[in-house]
N, C-alpha and C. Protein backbone atom coordinates (compact mmCIF):
# COMPACT_ATOMS: atom_id res chain seq x y z
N UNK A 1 -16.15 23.03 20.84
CA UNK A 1 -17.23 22.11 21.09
C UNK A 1 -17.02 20.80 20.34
N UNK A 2 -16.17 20.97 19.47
CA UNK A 2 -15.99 19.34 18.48
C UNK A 2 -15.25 18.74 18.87
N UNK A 3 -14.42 19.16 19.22
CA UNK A 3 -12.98 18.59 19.95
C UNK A 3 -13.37 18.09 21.44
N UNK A 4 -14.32 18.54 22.00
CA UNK A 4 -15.11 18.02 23.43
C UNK A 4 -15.84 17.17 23.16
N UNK A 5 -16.72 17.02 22.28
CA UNK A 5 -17.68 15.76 21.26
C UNK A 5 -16.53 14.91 21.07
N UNK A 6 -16.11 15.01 20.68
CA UNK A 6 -14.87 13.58 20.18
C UNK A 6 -14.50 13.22 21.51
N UNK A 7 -13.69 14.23 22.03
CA UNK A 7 -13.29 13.51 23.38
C UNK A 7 -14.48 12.78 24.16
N UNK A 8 -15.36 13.31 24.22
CA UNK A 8 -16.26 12.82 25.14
C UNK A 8 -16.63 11.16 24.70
N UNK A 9 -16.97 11.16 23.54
CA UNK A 9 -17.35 10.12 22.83
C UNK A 9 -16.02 9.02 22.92
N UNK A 10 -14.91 9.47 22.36
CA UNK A 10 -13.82 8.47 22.17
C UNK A 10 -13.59 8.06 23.66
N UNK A 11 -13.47 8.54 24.85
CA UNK A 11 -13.47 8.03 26.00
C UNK A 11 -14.14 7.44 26.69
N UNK A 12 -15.85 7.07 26.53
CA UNK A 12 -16.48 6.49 26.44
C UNK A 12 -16.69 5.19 25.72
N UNK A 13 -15.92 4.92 24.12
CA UNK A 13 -15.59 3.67 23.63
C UNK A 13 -14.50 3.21 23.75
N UNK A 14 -13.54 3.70 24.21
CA UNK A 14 -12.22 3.21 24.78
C UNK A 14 -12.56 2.57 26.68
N UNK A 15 -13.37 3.25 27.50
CA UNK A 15 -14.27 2.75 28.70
C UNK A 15 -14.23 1.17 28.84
N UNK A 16 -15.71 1.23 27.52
CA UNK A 16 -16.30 0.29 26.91
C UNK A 16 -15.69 -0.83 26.88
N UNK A 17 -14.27 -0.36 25.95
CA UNK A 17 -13.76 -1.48 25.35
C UNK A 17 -12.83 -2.05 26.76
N UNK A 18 -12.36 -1.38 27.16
CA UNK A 18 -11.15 -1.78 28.42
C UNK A 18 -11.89 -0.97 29.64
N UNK A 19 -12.48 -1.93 30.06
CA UNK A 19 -13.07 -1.48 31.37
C UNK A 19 -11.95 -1.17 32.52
N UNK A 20 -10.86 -1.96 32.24
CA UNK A 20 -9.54 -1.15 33.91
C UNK A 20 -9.71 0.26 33.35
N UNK A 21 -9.82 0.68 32.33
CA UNK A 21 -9.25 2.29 32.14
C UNK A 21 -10.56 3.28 32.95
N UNK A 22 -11.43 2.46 33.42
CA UNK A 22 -12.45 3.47 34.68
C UNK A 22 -11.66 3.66 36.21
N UNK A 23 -11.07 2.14 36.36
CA UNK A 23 -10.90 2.24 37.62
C UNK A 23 -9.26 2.97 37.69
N UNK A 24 -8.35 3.15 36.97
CA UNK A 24 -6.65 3.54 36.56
C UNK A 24 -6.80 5.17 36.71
N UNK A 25 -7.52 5.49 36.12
CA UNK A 25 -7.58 6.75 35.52
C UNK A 25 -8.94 7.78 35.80
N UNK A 26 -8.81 8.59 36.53
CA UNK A 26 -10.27 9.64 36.89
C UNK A 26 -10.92 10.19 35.42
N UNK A 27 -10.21 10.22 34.61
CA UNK A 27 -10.22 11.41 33.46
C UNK A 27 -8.95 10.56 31.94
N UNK A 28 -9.71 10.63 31.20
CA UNK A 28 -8.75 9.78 30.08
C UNK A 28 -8.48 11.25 29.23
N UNK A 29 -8.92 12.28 29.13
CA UNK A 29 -8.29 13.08 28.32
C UNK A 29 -7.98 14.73 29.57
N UNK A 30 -6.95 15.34 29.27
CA UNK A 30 -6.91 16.79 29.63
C UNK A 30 -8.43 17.70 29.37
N UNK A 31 -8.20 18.88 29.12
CA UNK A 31 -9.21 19.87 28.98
C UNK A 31 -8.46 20.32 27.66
N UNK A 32 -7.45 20.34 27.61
CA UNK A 32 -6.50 21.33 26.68
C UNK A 32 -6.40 20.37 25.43
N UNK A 33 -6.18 21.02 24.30
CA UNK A 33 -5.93 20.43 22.91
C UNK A 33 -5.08 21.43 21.72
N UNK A 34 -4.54 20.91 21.25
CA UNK A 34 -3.68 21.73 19.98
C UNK A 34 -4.47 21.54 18.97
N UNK A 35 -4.50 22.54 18.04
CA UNK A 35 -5.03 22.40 16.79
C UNK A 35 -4.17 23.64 15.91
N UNK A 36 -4.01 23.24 14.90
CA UNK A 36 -3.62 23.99 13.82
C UNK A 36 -3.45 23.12 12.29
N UNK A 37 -3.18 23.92 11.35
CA UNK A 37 -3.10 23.73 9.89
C UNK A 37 -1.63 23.32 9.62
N UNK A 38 -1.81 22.87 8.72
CA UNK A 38 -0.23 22.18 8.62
C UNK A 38 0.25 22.48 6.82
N UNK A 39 -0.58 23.54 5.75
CA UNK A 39 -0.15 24.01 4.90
C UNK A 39 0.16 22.84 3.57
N UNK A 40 1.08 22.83 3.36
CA UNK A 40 1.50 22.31 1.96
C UNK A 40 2.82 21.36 2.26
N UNK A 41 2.84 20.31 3.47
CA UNK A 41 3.70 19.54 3.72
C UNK A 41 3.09 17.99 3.43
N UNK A 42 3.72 17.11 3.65
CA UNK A 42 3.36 15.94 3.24
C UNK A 42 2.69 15.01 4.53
N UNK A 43 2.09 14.22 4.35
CA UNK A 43 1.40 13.70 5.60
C UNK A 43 2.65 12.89 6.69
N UNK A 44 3.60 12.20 5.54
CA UNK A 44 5.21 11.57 6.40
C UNK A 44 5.29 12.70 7.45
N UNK A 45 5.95 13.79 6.80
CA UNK A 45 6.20 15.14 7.55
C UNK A 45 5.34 15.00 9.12
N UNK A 46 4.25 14.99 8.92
CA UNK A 46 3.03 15.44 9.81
C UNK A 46 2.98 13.97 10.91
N UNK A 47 3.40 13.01 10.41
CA UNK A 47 3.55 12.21 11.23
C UNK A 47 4.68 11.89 11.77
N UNK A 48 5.94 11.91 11.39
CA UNK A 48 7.13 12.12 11.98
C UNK A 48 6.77 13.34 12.95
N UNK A 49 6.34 14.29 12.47
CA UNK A 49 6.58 15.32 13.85
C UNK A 49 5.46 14.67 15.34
N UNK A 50 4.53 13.96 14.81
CA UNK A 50 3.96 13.67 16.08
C UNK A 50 4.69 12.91 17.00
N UNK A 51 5.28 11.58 16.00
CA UNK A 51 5.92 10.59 16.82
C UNK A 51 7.27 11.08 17.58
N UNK A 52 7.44 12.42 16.91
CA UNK A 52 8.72 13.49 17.47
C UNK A 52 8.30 13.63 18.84
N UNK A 53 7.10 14.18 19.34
CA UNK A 53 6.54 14.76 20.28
C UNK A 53 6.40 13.45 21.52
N UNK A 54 6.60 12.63 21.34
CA UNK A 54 6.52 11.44 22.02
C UNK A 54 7.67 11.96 23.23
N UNK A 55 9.10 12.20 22.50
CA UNK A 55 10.17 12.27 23.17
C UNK A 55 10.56 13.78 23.86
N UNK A 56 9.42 14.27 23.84
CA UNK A 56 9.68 15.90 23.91
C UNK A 56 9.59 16.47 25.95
């Protein structure tokens, strides 16, 4: 339910802000989301792996 609150909300001020993104796009986010813990690594770590996922 939080992760649907955010989405709901953040796609609504992103709308807002850039109105083409109503008419481009039916839906600005999936249904689906990842979540997990990331332990005792460093935040570099945690962001290199996202910008990893770019190319995946």
């Amino acid at each position: 339910k939080i992760i649907q609150a955010f989405k709901r909300k953040s796609s609504r001020i992103l709308r807002e802000k850039y109105p083409s993104l109503k008419s481009r796009l039916p839906s600005l986010w999936t249904r689906s989301y990842f979540c997990c813990t990331v332990g005792d690594i460093s935040e570099s770590a945690v962001k290199q792996y996202i910008e990893n996922q770019k190319n995946v």
